[in-house]
PDB file of N, CA and C in Angstrom:
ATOM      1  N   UNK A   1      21.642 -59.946  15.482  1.00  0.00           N
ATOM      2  CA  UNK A   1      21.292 -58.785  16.276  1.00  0.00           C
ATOM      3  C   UNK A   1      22.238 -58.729  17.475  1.00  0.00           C
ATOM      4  N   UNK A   2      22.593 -57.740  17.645  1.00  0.00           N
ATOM      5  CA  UNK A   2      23.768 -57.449  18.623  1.00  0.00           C
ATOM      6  C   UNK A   2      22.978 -56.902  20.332  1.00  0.00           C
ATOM      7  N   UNK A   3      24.017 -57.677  21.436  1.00  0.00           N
ATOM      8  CA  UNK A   3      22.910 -57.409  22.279  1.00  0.00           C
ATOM      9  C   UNK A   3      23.954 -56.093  23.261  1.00  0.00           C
ATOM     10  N   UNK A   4      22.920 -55.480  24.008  1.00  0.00           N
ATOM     11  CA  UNK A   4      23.648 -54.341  24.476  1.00  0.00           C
ATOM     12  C   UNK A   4      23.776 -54.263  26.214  1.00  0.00           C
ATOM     13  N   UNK A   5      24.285 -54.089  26.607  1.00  0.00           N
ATOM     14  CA  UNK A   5      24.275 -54.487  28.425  1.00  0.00           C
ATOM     15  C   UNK A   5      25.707 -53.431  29.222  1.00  0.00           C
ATOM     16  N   UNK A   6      25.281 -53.572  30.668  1.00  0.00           N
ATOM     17  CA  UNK A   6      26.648 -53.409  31.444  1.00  0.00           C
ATOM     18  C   UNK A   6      26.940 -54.481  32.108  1.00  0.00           C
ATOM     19  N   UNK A   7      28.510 -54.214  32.166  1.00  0.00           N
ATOM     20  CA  UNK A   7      29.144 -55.430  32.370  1.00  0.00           C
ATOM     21  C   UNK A   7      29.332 -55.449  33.564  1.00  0.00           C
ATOM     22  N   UNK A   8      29.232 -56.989  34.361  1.00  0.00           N
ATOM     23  CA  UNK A   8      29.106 -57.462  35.987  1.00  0.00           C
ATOM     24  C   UNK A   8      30.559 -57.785  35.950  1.00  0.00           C
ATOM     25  N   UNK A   9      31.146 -58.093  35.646  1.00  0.00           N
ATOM     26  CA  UNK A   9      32.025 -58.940  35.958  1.00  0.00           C
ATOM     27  C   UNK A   9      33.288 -58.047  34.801  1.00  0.00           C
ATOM     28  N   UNK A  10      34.496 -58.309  35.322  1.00  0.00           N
ATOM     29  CA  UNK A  10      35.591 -57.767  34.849  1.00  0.00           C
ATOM     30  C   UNK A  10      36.363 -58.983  33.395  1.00  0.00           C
ATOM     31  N   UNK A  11      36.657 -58.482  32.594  1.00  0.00           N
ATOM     32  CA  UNK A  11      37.161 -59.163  31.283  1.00  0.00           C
ATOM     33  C   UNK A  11      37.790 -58.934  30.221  1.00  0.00           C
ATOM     34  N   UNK A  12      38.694 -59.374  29.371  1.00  0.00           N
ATOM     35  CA  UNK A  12      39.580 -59.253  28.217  1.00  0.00           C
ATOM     36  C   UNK A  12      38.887 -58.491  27.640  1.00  0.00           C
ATOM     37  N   UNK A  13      38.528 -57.007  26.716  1.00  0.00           N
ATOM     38  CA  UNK A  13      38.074 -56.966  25.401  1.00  0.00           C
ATOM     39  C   UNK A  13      38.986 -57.301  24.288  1.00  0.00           C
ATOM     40  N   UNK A  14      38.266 -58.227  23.310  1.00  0.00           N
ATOM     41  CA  UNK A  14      39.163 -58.728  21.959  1.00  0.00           C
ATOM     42  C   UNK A  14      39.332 -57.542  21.281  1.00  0.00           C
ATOM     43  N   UNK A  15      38.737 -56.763  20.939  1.00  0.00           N
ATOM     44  CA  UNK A  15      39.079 -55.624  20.033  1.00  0.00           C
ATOM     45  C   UNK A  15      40.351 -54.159  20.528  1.00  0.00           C
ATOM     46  N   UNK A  16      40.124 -54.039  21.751  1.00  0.00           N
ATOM     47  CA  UNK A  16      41.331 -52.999  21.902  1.00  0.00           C
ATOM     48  C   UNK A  16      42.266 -53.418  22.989  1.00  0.00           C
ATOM     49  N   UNK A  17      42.087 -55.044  23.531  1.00  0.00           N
ATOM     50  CA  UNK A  17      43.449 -55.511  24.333  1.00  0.00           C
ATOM     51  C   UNK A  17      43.198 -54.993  25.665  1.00  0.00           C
ATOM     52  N   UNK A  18      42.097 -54.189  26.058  1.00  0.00           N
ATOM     53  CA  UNK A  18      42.359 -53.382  27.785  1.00  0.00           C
ATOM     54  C   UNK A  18      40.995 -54.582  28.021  1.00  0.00           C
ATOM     55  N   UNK A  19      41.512 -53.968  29.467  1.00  0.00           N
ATOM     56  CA  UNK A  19      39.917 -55.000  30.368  1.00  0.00           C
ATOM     57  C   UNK A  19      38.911 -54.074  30.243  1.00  0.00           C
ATOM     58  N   UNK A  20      37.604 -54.881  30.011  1.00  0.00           N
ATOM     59  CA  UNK A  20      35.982 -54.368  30.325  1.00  0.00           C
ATOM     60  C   UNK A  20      36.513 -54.193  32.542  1.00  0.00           C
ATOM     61  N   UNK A  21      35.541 -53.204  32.384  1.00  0.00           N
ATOM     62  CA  UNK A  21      35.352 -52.984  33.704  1.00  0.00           C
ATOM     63  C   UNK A  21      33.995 -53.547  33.961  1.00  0.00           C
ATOM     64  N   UNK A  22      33.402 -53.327  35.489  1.00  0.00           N
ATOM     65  CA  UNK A  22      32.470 -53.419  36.007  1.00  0.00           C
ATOM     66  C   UNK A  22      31.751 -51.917  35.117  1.00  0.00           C
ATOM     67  N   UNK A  23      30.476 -51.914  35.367  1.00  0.00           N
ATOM     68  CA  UNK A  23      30.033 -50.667  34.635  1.00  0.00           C
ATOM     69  C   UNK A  23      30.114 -50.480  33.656  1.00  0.00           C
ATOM     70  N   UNK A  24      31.182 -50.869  33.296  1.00  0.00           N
ATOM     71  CA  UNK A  24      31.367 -50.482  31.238  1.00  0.00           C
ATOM     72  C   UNK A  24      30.328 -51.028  30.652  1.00  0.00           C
ATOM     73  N   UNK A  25      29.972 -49.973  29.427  1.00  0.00           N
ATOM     74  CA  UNK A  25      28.901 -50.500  28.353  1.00  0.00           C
ATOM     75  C   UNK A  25      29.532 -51.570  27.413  1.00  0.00           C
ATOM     76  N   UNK A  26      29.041 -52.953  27.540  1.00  0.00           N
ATOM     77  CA  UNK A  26      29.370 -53.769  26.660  1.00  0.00           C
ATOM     78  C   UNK A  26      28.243 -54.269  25.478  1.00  0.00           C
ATOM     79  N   UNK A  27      29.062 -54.906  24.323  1.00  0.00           N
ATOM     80  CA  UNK A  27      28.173 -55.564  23.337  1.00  0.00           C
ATOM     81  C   UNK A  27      28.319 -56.470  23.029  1.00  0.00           C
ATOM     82  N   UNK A  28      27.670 -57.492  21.711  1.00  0.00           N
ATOM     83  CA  UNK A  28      28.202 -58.812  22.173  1.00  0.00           C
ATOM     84  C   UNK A  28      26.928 -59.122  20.572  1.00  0.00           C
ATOM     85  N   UNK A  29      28.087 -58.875  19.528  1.00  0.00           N
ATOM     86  CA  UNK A  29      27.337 -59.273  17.989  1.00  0.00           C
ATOM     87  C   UNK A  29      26.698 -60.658  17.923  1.00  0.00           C
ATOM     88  N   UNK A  30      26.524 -61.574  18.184  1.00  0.00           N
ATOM     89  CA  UNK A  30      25.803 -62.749  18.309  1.00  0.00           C
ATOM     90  C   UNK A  30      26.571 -63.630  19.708  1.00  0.00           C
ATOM     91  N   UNK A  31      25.598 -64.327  19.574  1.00  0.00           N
ATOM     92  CA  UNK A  31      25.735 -65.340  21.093  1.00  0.00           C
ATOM     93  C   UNK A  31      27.570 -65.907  20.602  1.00  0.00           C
ATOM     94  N   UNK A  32      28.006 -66.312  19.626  1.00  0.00           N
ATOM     95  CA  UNK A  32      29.102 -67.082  19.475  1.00  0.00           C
ATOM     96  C   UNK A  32      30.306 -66.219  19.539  1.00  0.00           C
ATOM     97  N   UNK A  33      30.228 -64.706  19.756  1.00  0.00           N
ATOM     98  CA  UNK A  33      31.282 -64.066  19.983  1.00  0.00           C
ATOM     99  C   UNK A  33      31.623 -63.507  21.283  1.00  0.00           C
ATOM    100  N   UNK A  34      32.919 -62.456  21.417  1.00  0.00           N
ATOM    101  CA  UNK A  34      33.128 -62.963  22.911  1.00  0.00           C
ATOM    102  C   UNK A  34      32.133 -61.225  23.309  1.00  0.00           C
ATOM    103  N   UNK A  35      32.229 -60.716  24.246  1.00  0.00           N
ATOM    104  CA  UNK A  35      31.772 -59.370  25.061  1.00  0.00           C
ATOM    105  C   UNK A  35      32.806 -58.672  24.477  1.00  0.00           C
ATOM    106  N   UNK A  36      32.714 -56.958  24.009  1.00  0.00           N
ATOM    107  CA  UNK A  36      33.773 -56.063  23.840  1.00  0.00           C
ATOM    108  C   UNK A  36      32.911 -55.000  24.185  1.00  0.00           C
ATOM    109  N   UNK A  37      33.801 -53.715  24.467  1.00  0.00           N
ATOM    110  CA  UNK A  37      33.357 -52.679  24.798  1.00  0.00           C
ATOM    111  C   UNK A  37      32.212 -51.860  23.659  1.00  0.00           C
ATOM    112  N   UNK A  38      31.385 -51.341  24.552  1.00  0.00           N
ATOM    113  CA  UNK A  38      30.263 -50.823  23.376  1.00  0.00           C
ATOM    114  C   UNK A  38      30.950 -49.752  22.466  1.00  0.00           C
ATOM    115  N   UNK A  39      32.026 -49.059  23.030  1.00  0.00           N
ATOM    116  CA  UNK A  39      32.541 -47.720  22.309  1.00  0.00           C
ATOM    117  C   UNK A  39      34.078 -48.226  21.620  1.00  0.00           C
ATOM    118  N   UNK A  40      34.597 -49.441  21.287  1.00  0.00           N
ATOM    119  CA  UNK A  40      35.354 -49.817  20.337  1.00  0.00           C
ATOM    120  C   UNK A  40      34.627 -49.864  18.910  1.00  0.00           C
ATOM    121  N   UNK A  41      35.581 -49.300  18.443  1.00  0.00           N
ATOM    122  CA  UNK A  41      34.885 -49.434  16.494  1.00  0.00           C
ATOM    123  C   UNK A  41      35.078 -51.133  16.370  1.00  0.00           C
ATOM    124  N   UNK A  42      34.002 -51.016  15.501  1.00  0.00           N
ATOM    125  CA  UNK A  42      34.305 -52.482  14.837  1.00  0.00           C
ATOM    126  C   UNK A  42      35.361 -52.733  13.746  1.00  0.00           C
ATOM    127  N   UNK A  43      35.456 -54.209  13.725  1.00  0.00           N
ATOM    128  CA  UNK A  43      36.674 -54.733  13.195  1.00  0.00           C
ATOM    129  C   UNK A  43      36.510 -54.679  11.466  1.00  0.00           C
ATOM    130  N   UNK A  44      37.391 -54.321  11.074  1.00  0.00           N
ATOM    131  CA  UNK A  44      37.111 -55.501   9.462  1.00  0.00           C
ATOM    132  C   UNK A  44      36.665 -56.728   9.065  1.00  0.00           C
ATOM    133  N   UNK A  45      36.184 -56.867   9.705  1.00  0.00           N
ATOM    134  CA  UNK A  45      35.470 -58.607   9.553  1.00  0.00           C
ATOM    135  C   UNK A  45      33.917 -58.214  10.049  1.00  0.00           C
ATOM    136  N   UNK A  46      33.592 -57.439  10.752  1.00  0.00           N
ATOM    137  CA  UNK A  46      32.410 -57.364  11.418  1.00  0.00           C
ATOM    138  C   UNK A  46      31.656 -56.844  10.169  1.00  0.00           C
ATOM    139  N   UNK A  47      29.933 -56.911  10.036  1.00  0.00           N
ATOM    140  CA  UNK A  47      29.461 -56.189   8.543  1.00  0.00           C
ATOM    141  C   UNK A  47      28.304 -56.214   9.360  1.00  0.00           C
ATOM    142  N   UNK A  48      27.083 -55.534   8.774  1.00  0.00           N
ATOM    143  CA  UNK A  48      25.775 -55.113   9.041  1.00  0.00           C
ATOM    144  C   UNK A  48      25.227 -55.991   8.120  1.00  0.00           C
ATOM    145  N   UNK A  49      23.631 -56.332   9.072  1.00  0.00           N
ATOM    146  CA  UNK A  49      23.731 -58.081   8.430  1.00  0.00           C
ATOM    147  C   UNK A  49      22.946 -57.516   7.339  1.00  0.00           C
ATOM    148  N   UNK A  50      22.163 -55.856   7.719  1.00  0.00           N
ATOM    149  CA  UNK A  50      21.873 -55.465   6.356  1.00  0.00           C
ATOM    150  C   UNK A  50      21.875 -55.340   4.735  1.00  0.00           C
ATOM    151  N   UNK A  51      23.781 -55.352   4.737  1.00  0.00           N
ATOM    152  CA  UNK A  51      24.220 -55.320   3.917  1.00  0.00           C
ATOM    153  C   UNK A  51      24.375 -56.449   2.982  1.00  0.00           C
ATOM    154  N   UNK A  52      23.528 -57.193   3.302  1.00  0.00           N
ATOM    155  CA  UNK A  52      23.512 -58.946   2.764  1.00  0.00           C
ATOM    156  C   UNK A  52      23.026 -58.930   1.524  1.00  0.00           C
ATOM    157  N   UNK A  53      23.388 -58.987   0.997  1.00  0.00           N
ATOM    158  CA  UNK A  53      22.088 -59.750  -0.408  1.00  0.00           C
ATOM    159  C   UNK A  53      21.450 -60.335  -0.309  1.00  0.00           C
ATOM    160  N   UNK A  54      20.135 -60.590  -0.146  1.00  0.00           N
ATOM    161  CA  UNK A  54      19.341 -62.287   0.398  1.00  0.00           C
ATOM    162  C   UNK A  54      19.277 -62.559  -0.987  1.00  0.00           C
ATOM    163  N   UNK A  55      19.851 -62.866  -2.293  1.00  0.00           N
ATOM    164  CA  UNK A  55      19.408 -63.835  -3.159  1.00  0.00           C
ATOM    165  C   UNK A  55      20.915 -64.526  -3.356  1.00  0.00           C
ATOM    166  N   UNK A  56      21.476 -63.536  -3.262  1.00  0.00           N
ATOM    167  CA  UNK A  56      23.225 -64.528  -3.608  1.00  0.00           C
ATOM    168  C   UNK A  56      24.154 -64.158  -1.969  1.00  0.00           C
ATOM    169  N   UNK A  57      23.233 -63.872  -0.856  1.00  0.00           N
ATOM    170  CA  UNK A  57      23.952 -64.355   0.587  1.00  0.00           C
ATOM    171  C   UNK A  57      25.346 -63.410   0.578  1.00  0.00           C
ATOM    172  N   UNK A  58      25.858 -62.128  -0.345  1.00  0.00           N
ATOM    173  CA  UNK A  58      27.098 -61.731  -0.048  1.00  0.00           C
ATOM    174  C   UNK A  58      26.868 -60.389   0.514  1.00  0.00           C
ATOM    175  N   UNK A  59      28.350 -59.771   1.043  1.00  0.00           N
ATOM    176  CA  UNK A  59      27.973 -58.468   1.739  1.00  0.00           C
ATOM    177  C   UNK A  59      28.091 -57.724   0.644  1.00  0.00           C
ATOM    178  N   UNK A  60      27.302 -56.702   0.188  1.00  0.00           N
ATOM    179  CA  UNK A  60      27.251 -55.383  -0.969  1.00  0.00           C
ATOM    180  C   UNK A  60      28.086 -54.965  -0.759  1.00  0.00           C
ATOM    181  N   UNK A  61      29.376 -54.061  -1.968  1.00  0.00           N
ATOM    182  CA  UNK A  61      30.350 -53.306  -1.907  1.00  0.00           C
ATOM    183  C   UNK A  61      29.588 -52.145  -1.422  1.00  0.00           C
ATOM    184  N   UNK A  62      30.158 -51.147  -1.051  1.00  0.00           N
ATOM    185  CA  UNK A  62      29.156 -49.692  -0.626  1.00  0.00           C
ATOM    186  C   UNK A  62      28.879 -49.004  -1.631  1.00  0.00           C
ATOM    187  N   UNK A  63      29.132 -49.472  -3.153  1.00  0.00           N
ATOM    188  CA  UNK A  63      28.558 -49.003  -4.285  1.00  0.00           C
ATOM    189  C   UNK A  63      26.701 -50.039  -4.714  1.00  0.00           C
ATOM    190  N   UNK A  64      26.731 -50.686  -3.621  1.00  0.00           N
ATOM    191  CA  UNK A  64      25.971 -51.327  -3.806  1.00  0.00           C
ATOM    192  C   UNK A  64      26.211 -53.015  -4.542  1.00  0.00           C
ATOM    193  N   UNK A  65      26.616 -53.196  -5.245  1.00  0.00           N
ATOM    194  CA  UNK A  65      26.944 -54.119  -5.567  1.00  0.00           C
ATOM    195  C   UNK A  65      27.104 -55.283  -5.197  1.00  0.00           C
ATOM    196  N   UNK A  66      26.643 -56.811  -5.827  1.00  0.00           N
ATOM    197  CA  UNK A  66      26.716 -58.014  -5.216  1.00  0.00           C
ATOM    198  C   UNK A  66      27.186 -59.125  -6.629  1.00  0.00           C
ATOM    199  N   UNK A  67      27.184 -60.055  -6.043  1.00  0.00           N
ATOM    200  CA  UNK A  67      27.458 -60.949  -7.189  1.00  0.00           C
ATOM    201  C   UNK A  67      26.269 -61.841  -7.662  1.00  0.00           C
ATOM    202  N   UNK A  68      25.353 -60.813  -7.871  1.00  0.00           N
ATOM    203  CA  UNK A  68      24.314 -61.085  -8.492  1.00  0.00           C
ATOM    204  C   UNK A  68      24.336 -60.352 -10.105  1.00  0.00           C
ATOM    205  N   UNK A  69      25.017 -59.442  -9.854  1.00  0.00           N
ATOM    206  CA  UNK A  69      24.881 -58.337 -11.374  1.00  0.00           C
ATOM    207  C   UNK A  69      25.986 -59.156 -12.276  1.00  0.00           C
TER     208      UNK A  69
END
């Protein structure tokens, strides 16, 4: 679960290279990643934990699909 906040303090965002400001809406996809701006798209690596399979743990193609079939 991704947490949502404004940012105190000034910092790198990893995703588009500029600094978070004071004020800026930041997010922050689990505790082990770093703060990025709330209005950067996400990366190719990032997925919706939705999209999981809970019996074989993989992310579904958007046809649905897992490596369960």
């Amino acid at each position: 679960m991704s947490t949502l906040t404004v940012a105190q303090h000034p910092a790198p965002c990893p995703d588009c290279d500029t600094w978070i400001q004071v004020g800026d809406r930041i997010t922050r996809p689990n505790p082990f990643e770093s703060w990025r701006h709330a209005s950067c798209s996400r990366t190719k690596f990032d997925f919706d934990p939705a999209t999981v399979c809970p019996d074989c743990f993989t992310v579904r193609a958007t046809t649905g699909a897992c490596n369960c079939a």
